[in-house]
C-alpha atoms as a PDB file:
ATOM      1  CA  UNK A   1      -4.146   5.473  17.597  1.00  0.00           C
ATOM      2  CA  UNK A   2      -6.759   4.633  15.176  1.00  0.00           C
ATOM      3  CA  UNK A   3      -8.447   8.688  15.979  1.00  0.00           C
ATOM      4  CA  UNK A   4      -4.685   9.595  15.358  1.00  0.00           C
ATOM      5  CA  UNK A   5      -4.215   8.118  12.308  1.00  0.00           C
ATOM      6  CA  UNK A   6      -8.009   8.962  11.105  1.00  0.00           C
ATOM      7  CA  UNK A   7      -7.125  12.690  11.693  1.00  0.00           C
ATOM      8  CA  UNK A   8      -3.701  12.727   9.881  1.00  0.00           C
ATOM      9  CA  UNK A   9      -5.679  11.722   6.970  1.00  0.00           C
ATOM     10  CA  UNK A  10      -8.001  14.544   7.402  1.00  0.00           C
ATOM     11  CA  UNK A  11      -4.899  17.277   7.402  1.00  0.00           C
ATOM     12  CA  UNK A  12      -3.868  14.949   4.177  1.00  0.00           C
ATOM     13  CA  UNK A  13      -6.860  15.959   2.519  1.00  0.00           C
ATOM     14  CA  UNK A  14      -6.944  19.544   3.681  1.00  0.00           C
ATOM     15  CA  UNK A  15      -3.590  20.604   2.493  1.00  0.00           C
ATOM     16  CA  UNK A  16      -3.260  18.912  -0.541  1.00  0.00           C
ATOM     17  CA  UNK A  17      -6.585  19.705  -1.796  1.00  0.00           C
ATOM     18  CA  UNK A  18      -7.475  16.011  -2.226  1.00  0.00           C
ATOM     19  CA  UNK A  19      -9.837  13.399  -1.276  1.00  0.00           C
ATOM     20  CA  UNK A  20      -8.808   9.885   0.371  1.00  0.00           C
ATOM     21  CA  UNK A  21     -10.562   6.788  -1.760  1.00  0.00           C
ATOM     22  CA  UNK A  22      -9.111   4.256   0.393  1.00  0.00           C
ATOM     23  CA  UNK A  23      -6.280   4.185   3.687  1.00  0.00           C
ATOM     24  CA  UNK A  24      -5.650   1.079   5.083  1.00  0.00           C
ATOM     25  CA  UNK A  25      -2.629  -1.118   7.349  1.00  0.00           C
ATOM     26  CA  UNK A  26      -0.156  -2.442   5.605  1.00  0.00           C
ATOM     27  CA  UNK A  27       3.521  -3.730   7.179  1.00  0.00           C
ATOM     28  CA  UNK A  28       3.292  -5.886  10.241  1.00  0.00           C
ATOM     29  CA  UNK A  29      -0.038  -4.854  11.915  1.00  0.00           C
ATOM     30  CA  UNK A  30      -1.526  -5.549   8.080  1.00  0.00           C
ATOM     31  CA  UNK A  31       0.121  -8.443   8.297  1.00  0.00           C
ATOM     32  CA  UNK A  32      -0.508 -10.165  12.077  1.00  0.00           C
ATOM     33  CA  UNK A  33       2.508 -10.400  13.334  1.00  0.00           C
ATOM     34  CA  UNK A  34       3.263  -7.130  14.961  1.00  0.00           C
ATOM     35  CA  UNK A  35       5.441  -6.683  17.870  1.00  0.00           C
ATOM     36  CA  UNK A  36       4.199  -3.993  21.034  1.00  0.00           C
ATOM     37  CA  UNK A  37       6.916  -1.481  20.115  1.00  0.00           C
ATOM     38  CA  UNK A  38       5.602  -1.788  15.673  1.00  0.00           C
ATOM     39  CA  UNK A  39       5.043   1.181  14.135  1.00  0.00           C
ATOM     40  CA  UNK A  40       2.075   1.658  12.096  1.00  0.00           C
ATOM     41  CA  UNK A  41       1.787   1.422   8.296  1.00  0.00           C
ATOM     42  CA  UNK A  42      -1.219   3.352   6.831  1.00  0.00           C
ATOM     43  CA  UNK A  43      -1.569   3.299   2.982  1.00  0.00           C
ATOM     44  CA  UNK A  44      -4.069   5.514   1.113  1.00  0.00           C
ATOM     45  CA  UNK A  45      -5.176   5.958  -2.592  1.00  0.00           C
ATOM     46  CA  UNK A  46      -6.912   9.440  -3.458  1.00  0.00           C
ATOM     47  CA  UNK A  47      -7.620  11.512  -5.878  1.00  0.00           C
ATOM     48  CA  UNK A  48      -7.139  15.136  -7.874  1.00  0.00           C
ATOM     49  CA  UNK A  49      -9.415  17.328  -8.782  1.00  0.00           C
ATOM     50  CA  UNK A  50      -9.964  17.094 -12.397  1.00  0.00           C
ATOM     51  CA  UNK A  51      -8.135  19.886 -13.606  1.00  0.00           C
ATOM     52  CA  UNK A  52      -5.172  18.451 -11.651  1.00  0.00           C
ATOM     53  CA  UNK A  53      -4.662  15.863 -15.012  1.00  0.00           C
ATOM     54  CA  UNK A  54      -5.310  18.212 -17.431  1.00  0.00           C
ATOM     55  CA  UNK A  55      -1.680  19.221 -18.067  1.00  0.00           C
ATOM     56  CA  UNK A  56       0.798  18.632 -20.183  1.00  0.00           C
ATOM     57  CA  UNK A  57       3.758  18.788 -17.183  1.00  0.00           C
ATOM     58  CA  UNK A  58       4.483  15.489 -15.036  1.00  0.00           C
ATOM     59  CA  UNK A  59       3.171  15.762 -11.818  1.00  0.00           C
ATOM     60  CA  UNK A  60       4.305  14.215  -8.463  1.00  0.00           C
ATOM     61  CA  UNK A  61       1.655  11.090  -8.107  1.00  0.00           C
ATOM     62  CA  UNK A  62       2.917  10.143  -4.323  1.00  0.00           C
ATOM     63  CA  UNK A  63       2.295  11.993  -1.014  1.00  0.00           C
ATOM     64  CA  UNK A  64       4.790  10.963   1.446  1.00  0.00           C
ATOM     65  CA  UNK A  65       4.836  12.047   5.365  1.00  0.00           C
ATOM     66  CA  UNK A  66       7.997  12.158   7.302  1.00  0.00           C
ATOM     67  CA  UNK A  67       8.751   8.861   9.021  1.00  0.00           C
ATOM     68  CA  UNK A  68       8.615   8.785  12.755  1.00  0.00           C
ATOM     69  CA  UNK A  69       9.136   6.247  15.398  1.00  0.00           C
ATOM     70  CA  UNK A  70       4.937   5.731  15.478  1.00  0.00           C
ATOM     71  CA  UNK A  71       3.971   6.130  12.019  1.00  0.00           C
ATOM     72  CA  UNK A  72       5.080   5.314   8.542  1.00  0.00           C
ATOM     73  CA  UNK A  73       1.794   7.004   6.425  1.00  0.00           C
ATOM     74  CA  UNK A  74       2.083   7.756   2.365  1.00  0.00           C
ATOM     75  CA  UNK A  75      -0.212   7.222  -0.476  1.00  0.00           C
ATOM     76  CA  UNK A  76      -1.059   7.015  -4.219  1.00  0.00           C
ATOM     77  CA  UNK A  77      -2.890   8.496  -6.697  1.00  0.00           C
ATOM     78  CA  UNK A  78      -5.330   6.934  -8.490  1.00  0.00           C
ATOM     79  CA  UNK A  79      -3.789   7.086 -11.694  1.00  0.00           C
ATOM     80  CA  UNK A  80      -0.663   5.603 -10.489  1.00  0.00           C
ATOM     81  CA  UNK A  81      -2.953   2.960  -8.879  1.00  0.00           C
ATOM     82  CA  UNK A  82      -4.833   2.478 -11.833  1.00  0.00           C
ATOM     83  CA  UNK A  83      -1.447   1.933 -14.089  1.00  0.00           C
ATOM     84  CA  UNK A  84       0.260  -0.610 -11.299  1.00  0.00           C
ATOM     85  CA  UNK A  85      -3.261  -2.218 -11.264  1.00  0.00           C
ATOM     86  CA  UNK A  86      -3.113  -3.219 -14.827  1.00  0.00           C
ATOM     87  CA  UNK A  87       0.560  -4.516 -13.970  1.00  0.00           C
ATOM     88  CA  UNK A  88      -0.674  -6.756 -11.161  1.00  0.00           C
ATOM     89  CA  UNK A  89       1.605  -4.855  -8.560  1.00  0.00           C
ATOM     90  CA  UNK A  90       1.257  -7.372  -5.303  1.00  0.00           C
ATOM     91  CA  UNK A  91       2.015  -4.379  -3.070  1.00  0.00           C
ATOM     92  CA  UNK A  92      -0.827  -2.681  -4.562  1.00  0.00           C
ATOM     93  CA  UNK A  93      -3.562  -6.101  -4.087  1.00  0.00           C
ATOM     94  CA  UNK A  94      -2.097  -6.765  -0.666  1.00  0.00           C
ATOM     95  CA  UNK A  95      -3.675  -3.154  -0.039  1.00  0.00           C
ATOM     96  CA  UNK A  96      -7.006  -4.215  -1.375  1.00  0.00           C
ATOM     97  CA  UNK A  97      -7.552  -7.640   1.352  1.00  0.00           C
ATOM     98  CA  UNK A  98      -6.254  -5.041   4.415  1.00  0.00           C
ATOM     99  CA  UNK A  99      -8.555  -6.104   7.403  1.00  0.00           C
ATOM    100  CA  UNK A 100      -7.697  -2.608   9.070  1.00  0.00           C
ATOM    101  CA  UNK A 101      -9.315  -0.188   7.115  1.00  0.00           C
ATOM    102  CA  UNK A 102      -9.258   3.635   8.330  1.00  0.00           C
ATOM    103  CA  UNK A 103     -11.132   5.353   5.153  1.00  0.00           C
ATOM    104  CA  UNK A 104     -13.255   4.267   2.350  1.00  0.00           C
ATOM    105  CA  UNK A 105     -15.397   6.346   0.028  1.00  0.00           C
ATOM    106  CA  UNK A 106     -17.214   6.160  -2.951  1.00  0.00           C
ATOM    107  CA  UNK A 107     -17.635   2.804  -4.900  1.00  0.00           C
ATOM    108  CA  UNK A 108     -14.169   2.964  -6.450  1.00  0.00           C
ATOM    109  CA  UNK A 109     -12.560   0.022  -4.150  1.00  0.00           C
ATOM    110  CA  UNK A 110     -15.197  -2.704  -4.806  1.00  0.00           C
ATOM    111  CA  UNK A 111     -15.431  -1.660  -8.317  1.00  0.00           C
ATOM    112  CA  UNK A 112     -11.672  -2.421  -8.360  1.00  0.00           C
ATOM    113  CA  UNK A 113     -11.940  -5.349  -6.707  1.00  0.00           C
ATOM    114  CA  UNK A 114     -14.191  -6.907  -9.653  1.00  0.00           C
ATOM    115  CA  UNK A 115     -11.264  -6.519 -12.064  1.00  0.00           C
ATOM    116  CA  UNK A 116      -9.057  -8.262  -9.722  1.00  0.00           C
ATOM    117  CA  UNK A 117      -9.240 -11.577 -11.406  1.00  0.00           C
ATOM    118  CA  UNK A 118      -9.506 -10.316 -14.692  1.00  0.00           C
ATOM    119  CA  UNK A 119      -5.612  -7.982 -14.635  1.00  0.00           C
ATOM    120  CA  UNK A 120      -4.063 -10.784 -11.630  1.00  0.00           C
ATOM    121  CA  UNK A 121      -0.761 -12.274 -13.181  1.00  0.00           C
ATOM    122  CA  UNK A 122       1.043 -15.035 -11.292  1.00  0.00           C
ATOM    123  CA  UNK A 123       4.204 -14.374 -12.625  1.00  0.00           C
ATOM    124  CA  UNK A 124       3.987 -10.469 -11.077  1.00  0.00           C
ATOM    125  CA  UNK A 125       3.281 -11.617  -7.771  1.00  0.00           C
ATOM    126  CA  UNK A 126       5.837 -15.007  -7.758  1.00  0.00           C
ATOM    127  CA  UNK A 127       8.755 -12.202  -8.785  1.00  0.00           C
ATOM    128  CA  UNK A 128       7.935  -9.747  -6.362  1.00  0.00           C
ATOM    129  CA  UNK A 129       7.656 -12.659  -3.006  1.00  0.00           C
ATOM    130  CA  UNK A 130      10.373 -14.305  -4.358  1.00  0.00           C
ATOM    131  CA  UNK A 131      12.951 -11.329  -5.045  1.00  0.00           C
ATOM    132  CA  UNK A 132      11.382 -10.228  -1.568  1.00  0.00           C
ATOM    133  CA  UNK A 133      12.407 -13.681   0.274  1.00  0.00           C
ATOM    134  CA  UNK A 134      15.499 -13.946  -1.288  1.00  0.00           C
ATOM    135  CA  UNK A 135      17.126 -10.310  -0.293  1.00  0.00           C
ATOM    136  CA  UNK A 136      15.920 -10.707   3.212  1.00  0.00           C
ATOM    137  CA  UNK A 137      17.259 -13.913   3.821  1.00  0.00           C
ATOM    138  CA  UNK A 138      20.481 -13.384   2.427  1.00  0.00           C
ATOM    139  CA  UNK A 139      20.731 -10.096   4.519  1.00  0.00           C
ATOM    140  CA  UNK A 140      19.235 -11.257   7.800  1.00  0.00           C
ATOM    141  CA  UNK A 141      18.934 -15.259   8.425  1.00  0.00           C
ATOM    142  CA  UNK A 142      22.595 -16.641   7.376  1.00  0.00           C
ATOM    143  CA  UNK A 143      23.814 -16.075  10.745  1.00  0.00           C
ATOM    144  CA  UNK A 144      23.660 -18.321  14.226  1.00  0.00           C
ATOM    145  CA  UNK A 145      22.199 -15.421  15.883  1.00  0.00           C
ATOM    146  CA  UNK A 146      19.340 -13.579  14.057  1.00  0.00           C
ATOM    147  CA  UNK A 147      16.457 -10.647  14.433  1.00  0.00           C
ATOM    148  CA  UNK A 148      13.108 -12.640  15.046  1.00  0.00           C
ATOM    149  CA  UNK A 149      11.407 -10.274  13.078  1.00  0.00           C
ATOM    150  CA  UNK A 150      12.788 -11.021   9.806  1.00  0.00           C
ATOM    151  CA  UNK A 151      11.930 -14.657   9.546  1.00  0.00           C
ATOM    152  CA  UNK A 152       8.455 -13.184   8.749  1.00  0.00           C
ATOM    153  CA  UNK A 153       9.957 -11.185   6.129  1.00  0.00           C
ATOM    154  CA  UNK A 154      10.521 -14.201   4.326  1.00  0.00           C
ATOM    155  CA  UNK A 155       8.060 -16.971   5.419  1.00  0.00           C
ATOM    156  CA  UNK A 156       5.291 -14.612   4.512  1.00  0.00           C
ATOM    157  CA  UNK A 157       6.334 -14.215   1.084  1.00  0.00           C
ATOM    158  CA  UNK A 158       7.672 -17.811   0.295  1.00  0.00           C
ATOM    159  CA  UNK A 159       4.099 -18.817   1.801  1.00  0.00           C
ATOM    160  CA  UNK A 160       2.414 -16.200  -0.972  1.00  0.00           C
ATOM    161  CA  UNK A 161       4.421 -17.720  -3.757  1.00  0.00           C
ATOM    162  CA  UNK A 162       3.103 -21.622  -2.336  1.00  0.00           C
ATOM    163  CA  UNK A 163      -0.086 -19.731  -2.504  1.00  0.00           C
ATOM    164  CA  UNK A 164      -0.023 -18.255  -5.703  1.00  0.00           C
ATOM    165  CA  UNK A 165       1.434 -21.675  -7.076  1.00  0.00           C
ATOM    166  CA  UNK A 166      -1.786 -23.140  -5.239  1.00  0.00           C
ATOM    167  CA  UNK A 167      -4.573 -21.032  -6.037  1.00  0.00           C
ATOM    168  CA  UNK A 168      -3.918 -18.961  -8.877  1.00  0.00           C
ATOM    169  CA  UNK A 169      -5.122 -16.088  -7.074  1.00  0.00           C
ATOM    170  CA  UNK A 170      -3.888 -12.925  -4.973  1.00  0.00           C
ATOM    171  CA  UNK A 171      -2.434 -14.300  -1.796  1.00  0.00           C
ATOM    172  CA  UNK A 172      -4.327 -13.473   1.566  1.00  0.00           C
ATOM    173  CA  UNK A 173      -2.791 -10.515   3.591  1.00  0.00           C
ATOM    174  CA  UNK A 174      -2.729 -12.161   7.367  1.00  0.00           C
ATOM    175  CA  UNK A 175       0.483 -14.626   8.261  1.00  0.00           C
ATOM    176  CA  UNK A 176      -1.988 -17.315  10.081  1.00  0.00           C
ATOM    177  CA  UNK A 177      -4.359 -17.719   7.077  1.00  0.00           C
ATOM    178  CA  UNK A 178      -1.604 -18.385   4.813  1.00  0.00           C
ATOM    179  CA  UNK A 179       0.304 -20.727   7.778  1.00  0.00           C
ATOM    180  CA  UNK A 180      -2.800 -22.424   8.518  1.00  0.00           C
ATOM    181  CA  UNK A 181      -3.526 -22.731   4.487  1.00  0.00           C
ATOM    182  CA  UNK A 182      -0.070 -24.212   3.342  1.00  0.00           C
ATOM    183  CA  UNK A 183       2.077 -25.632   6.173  1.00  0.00           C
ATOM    184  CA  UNK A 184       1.330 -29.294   7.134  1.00  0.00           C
ATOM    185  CA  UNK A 185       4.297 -30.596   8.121  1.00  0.00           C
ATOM    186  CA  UNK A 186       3.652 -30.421  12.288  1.00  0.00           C
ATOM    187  CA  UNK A 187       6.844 -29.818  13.053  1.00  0.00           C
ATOM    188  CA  UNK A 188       7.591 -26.903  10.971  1.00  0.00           C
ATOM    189  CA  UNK A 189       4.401 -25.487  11.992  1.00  0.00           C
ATOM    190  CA  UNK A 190       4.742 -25.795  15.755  1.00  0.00           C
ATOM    191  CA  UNK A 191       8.426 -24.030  15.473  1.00  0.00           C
ATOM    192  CA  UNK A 192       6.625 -21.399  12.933  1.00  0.00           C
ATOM    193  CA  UNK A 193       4.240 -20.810  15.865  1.00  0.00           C
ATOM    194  CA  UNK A 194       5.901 -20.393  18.411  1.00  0.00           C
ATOM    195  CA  UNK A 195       8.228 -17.715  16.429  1.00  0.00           C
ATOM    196  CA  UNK A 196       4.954 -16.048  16.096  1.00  0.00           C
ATOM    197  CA  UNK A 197       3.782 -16.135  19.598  1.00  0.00           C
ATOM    198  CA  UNK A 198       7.663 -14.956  20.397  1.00  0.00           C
ATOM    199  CA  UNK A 199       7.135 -12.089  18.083  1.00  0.00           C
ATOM    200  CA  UNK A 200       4.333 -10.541  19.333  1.00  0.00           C
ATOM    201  CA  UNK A 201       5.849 -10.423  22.528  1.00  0.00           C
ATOM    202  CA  UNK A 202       9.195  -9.124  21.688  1.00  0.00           C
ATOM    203  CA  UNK A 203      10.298  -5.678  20.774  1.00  0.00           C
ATOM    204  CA  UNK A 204      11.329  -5.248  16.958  1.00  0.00           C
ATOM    205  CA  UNK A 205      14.966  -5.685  17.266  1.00  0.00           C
ATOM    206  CA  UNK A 206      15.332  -8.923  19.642  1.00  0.00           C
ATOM    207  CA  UNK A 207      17.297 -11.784  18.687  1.00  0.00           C
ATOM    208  CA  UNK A 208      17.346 -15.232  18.574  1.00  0.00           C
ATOM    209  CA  UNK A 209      18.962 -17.984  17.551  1.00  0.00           C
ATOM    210  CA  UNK A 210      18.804 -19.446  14.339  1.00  0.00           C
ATOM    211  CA  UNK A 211      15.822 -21.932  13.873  1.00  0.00           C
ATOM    212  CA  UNK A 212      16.998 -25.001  11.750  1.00  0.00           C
ATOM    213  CA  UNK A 213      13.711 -26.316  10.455  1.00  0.00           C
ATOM    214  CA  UNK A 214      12.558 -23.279   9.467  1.00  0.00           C
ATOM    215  CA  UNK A 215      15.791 -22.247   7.417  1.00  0.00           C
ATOM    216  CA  UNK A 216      15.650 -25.507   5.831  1.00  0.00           C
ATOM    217  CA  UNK A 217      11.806 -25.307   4.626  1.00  0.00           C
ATOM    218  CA  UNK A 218      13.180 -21.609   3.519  1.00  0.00           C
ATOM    219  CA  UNK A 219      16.077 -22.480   1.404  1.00  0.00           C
ATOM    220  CA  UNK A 220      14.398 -25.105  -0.090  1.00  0.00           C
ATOM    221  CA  UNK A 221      11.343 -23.072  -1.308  1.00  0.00           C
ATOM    222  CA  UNK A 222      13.662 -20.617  -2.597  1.00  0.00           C
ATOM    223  CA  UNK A 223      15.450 -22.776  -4.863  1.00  0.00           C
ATOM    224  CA  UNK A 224      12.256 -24.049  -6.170  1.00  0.00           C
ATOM    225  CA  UNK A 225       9.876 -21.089  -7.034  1.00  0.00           C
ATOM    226  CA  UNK A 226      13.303 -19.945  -8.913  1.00  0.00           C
ATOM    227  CA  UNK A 227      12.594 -22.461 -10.910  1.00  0.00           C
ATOM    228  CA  UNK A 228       9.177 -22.649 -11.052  1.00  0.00           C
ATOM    229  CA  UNK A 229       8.597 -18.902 -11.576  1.00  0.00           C
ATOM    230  CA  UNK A 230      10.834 -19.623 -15.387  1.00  0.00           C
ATOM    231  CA  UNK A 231       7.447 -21.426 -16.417  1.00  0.00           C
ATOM    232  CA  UNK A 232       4.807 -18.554 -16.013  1.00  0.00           C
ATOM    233  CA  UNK A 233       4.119 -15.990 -18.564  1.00  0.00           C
ATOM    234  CA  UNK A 234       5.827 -12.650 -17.632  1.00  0.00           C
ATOM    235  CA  UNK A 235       3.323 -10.854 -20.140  1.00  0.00           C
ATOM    236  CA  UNK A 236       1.524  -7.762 -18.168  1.00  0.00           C
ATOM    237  CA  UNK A 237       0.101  -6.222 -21.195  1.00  0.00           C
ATOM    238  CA  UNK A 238      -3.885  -6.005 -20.964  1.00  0.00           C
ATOM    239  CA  UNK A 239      -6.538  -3.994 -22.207  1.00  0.00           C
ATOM    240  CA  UNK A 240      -7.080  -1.073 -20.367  1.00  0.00           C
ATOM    241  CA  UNK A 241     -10.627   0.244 -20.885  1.00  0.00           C
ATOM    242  CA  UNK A 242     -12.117  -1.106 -17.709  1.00  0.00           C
ATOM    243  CA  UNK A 243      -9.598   1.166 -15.706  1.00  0.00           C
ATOM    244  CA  UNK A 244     -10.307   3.973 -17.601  1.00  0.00           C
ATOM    245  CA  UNK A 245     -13.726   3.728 -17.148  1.00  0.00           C
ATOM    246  CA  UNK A 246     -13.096   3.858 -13.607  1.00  0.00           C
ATOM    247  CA  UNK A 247     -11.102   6.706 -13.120  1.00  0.00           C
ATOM    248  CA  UNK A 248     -13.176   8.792 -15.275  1.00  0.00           C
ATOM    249  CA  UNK A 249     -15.804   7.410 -13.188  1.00  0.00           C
ATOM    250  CA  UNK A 250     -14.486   7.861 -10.168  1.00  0.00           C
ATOM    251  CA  UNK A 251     -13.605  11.273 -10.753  1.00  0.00           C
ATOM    252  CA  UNK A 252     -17.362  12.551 -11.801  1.00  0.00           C
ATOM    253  CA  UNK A 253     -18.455  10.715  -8.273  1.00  0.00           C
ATOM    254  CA  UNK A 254     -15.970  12.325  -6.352  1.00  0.00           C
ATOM    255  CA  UNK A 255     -16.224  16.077  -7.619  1.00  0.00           C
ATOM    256  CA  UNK A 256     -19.394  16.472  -9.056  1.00  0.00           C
END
């Protein structure tokens, strides 16, 4: 799959006269706990040539591929990176600690990934978990019977915010290192792991029954990092120079 996906970037490039910075797995198989029937989840930041920003017209800053059963594959460009960079967008960091990397050119990721500490904001990254958490467990986990799959759609995030309240830093992409990081209560994490060994041998939809322990530890971290997330400064602003730098950077290193 990996050729598959390698290739698809390729055509990417090709026909929308562009070139690929970064293209990574995000969703599940980003995240560790994939079933055998996941799709995949490729990301990818690139960029314009530089005439492409010299206009006064908005221009579309996405490419987006048709969803299929197999593969789920859109990207970014970098000045739409650069902007949700400066916001602390979590989606966007989670991108940057992928362990499944496809492409990677230039110097433009590790030079972003100096300025991580300097433009990360707590309060971005508690919101986004939390309001994350919260939708998928009142959609999905309220029931006695319930899809398997989306308990990981909201321990993963409720284990970022315990992170974030932890560390202070950009949560880790993989389920286990955060499990392994934050849950010490052994019975929680002997039901949490056997969900996970479950999941990866389970197609996406399967159900189960509802797992007490777990929803407890859930609904309980929900009602706190509500709380808790009222204390941190929602201020994003920050001086942008550093990013410009970089894209003009980038841009001279790319096309030159």
């Amino acid at each position: 799959m990996r050729d598959t996906i390698i290739k698809k970037l390729e055509e990417i490039e090709r026909e929308n006269d562009v070139k690929i910075l970064y293209a990574v797995e995000s969703g599940s198989r980003g995240w560790g706990f994939e079933s055998p029937d996941s799709d995949y989840d490729v990301r990818f930041i690139y960029i314009h040539k530089p005439d492409w920003y010299l206009s006064i017209q908005s221009r579309k800053d996405v490419i987006e591929l048709p969803i299929n059963d197999l593969l789920d594959i859109n990207g970014w460009d970098i000045r739409k990176t650069l902007v949700l960079f400066s916001k602390s967008n979590p989606t966007l960091l989670e991108w940057l600690t992928s362990s499944i990397i496809y492409k990677q050119s230039g110097n433009f990721i590790e030079a972003l990934k100096t300025l991580q500490e300097e433009y990360f904001r707590s309060a971005s990254c508690v919101y986004h978990y939390l309001h994350m958490a919260e939708g998928n467990y009142r959609e999905y986990l309220k029931g006695d019977l319930v899809k398997l799959k989306k308990y990981f759609y909201v321990l993963r995030p409720i284990m970022a915010c315990m992170w974030v309240e932890k560390y202070k830093t950009q949560p880790p992409m993989l389920f286990e290192t955060l499990l392994n990081s934050l849950i010490t209560d052994p019975v929680l994490l002997k039901e949490i792991n056997n969900l996970l060994r479950q999941k990866r041998i389970s197609k996406e939809m399967d159900e189960g029954y509802r797992i007490d322990v777990i929803n407890e530890f859930l609904e309980e971290k929900i009602l706190y990092f509500n709380e808790y997330v009222k204390q941190l400064d929602s201020d994003t602003s920050k001086n942008v120079e550093h990013l410009d730098r970089l894209f003009r950077e980038t841009l001279q290193e790319v096309w030159r």
